[in-house]
PDB file of N, CA and C in Angstrom:
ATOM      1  N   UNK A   1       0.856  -1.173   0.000  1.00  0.00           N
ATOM      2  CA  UNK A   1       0.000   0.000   0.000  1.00  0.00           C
ATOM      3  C   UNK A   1       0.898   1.230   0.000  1.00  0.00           C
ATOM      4  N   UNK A   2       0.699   2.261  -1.073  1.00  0.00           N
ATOM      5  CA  UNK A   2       1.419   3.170  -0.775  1.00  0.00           C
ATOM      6  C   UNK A   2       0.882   4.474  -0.402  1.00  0.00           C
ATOM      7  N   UNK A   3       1.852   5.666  -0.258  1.00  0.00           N
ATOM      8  CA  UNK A   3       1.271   6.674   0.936  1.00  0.00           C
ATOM      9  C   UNK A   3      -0.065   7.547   0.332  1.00  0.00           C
ATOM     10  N   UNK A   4      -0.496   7.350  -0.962  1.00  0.00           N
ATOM     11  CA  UNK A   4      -1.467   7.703  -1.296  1.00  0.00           C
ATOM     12  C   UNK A   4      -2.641   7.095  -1.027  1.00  0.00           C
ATOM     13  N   UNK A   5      -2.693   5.847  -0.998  1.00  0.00           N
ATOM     14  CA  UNK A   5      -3.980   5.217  -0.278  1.00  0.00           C
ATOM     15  C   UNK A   5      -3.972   4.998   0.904  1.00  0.00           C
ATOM     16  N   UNK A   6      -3.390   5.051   1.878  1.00  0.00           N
ATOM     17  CA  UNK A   6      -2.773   6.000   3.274  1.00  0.00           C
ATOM     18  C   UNK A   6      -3.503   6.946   3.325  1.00  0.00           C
ATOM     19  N   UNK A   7      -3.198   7.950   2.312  1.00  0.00           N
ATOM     20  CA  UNK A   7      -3.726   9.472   2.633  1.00  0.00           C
ATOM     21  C   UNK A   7      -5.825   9.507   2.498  1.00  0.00           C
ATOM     22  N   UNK A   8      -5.701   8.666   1.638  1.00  0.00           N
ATOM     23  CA  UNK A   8      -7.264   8.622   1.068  1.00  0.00           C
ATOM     24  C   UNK A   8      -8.077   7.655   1.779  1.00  0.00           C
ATOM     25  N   UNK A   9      -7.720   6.659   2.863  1.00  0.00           N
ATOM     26  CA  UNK A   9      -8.461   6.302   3.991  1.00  0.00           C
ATOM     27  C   UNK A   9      -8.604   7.193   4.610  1.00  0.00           C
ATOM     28  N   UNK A  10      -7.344   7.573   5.306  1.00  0.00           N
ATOM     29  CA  UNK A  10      -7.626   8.976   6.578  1.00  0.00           C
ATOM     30  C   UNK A  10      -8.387   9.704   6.048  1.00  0.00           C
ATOM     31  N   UNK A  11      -8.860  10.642   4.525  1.00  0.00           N
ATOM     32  CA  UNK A  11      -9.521  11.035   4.356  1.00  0.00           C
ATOM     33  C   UNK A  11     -10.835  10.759   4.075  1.00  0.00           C
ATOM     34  N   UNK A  12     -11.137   9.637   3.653  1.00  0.00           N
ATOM     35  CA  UNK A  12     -12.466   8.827   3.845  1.00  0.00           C
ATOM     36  C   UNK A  12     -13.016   8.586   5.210  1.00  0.00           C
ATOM     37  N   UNK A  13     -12.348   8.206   5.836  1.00  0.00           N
ATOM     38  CA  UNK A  13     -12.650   7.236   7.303  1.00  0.00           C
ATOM     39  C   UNK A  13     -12.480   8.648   8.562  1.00  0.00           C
ATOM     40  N   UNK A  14     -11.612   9.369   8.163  1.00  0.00           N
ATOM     41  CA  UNK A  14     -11.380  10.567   9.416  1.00  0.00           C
ATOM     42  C   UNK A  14     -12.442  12.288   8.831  1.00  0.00           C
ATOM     43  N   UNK A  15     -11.541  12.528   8.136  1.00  0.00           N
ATOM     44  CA  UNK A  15     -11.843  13.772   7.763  1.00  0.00           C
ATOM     45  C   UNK A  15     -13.111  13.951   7.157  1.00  0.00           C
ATOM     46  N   UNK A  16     -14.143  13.030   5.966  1.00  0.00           N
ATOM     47  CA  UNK A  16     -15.334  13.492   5.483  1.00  0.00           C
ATOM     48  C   UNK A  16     -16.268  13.515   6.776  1.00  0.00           C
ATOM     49  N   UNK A  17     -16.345  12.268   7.394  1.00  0.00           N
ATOM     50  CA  UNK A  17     -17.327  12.124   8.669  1.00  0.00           C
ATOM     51  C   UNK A  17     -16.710  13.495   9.527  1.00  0.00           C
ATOM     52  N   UNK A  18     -15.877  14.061   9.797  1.00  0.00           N
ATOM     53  CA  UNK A  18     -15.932  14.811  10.932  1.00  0.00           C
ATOM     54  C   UNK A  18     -16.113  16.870  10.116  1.00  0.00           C
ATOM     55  N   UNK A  19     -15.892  16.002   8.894  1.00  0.00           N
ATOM     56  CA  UNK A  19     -16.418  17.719   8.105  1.00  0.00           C
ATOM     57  C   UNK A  19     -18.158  17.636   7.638  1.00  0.00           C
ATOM     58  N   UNK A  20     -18.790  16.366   7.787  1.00  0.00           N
ATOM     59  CA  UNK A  20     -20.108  16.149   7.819  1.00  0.00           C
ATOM     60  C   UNK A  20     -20.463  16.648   8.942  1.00  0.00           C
ATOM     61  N   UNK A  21     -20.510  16.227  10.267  1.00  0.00           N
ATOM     62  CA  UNK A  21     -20.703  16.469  11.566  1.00  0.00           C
ATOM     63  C   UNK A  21     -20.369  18.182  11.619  1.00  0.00           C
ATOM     64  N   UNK A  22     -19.259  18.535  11.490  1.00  0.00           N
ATOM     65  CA  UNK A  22     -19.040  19.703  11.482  1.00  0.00           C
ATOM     66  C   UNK A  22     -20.337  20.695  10.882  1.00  0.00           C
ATOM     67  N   UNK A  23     -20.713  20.225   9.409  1.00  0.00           N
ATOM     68  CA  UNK A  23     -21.345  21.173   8.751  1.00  0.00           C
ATOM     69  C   UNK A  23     -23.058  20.684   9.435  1.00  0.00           C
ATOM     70  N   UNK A  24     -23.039  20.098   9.747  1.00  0.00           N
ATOM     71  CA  UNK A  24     -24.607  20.099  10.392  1.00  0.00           C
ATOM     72  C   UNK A  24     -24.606  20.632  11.884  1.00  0.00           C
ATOM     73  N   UNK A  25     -23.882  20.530  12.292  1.00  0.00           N
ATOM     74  CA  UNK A  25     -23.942  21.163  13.756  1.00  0.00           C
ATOM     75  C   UNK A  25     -23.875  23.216  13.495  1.00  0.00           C
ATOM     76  N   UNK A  26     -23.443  23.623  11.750  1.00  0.00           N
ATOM     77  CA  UNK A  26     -24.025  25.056  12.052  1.00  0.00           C
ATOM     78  C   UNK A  26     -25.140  24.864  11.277  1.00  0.00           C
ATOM     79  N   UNK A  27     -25.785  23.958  10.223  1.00  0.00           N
ATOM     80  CA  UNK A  27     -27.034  24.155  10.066  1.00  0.00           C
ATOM     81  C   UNK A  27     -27.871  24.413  10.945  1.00  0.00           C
ATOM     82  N   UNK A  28     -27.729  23.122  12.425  1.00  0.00           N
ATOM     83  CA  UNK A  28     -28.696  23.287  13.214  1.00  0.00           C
ATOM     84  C   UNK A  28     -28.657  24.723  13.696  1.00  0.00           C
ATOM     85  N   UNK A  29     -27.743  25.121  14.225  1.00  0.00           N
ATOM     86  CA  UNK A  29     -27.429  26.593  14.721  1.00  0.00           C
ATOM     87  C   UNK A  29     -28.489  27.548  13.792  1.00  0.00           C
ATOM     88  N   UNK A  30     -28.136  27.217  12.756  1.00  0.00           N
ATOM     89  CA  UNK A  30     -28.889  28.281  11.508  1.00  0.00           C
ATOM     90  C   UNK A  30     -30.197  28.299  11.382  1.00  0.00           C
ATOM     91  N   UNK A  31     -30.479  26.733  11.114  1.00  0.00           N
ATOM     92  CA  UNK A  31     -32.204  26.619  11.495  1.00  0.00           C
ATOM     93  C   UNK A  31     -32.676  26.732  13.058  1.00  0.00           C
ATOM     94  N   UNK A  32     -32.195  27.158  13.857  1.00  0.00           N
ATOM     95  CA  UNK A  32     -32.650  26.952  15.153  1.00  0.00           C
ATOM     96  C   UNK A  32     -32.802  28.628  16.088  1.00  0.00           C
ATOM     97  N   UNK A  33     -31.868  29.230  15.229  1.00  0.00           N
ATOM     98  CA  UNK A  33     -32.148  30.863  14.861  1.00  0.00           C
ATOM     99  C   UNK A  33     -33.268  31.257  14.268  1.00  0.00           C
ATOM    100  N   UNK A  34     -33.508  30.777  12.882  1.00  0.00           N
ATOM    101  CA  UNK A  34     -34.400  31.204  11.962  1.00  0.00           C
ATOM    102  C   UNK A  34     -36.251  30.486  12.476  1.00  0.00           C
ATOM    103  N   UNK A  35     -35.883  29.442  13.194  1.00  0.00           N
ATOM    104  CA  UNK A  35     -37.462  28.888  13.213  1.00  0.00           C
ATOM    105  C   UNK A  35     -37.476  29.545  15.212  1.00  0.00           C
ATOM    106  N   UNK A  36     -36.743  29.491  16.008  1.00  0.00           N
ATOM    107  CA  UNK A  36     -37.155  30.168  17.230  1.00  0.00           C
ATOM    108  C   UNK A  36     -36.351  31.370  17.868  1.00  0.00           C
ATOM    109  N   UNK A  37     -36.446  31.961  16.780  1.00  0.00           N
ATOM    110  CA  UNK A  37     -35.643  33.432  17.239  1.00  0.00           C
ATOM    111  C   UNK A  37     -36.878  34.538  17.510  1.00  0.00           C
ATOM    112  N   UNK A  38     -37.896  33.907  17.101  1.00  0.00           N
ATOM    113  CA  UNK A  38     -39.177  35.253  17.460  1.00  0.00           C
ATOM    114  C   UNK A  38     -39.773  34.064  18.403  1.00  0.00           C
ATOM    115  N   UNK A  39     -39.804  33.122  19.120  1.00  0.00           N
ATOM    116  CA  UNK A  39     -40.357  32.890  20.109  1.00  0.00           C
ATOM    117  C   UNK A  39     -40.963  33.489  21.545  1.00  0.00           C
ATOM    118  N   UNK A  40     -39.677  34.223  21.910  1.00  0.00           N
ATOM    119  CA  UNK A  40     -40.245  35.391  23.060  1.00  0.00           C
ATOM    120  C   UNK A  40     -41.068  36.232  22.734  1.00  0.00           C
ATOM    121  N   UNK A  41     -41.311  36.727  21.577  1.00  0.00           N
ATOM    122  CA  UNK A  41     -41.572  38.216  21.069  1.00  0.00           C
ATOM    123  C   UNK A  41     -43.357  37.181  20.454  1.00  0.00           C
ATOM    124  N   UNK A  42     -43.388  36.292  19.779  1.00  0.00           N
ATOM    125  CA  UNK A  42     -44.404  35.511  19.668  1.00  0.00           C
ATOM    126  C   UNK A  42     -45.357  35.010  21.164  1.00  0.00           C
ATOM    127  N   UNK A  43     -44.812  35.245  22.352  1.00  0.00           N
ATOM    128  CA  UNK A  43     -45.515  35.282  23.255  1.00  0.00           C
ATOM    129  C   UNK A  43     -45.567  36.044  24.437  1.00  0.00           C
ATOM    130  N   UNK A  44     -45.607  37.388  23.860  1.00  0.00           N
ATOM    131  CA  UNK A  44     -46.130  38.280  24.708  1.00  0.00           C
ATOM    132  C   UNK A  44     -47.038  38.897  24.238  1.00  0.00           C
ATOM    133  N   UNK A  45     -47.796  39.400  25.200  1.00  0.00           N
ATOM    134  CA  UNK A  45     -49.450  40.315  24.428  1.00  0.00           C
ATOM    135  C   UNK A  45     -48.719  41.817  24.323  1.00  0.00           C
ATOM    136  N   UNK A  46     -50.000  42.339  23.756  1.00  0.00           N
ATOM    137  CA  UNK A  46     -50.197  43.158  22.973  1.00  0.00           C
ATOM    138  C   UNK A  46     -48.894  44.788  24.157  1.00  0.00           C
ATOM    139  N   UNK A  47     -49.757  44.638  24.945  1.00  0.00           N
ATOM    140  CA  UNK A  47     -49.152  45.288  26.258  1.00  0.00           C
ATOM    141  C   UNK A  47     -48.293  45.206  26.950  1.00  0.00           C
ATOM    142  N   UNK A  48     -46.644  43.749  26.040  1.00  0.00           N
ATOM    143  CA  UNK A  48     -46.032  43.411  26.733  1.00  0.00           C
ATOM    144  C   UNK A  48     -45.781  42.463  28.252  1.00  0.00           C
ATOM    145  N   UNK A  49     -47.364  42.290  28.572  1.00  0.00           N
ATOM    146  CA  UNK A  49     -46.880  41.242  29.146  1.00  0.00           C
ATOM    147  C   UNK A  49     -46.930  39.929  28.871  1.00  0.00           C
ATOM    148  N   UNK A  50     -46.199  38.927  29.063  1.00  0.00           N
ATOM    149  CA  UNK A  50     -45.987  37.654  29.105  1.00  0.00           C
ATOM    150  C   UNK A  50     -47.262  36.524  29.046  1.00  0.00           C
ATOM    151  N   UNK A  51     -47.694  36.344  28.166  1.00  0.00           N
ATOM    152  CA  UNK A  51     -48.806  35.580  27.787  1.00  0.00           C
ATOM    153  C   UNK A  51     -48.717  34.267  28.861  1.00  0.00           C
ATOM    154  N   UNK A  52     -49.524  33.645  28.605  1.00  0.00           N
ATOM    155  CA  UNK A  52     -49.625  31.888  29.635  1.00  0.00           C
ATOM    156  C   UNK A  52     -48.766  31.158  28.974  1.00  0.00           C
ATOM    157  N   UNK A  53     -48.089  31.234  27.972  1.00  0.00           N
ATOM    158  CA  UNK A  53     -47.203  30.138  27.559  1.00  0.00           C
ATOM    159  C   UNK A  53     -45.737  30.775  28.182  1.00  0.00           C
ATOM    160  N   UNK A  54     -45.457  31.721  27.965  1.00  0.00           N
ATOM    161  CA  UNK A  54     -44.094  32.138  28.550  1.00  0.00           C
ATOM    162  C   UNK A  54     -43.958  32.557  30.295  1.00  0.00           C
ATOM    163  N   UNK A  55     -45.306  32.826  30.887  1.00  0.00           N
ATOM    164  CA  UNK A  55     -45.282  32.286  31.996  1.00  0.00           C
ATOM    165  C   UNK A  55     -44.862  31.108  32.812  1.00  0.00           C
ATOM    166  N   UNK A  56     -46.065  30.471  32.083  1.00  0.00           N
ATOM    167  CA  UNK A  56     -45.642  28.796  32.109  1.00  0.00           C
ATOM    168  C   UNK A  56     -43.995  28.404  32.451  1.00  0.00           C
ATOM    169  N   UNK A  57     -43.530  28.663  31.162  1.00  0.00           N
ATOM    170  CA  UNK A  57     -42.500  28.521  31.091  1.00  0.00           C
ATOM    171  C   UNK A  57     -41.305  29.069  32.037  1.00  0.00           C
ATOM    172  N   UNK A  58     -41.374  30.553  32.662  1.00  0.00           N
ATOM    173  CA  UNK A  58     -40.787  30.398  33.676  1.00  0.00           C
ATOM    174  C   UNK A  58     -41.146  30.085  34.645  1.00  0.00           C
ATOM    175  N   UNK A  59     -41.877  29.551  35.346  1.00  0.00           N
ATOM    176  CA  UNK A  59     -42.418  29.084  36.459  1.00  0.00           C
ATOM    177  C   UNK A  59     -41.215  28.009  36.950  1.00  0.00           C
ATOM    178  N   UNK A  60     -41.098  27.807  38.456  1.00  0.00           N
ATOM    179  CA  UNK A  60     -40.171  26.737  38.589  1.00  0.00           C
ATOM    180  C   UNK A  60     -40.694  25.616  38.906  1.00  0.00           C
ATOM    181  N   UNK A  61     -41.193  24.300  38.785  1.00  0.00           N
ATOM    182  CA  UNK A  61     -41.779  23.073  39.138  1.00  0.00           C
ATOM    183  C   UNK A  61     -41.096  22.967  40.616  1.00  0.00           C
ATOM    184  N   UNK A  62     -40.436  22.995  40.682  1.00  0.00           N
ATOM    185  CA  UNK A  62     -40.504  22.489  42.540  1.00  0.00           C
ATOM    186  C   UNK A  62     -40.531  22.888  43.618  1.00  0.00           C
ATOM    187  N   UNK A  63     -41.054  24.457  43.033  1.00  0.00           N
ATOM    188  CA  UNK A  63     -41.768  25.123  44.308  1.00  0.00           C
ATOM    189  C   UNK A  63     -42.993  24.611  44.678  1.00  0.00           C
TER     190      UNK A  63
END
């Protein structure tokens, strides 16, 4: 085996999988901006205050 098919495992077996992983971990980032970045602002009323869902939500369960 010479150092070229050497080089083209490591790059098969190491480097595509960890530049796959790489590039989906900022998709998620990207879609996870774009679909709940108006979440807060989607639940407050009209008057600014904090609707029942974002209440909810801070509330602490074990009080």
């Amino acid at each position: 085996m010479d150092i070229g098919g050497i080089i083209m495992i490591v790059a098969l077996v190491i480097a595509m999988p960890v530049g796959v992983l790489m590039s989906m971990g900022v998709l998620a980032g990207v879609l996870g901006s774009l679909v709940g970045g108006n979440s807060d602002r989607d639940n407050v009323t009209d008057a600014g205050e904090p609707n029942e869902y974002l209440a909810l939500a801070n509330t602490n369960p074990y009080e």
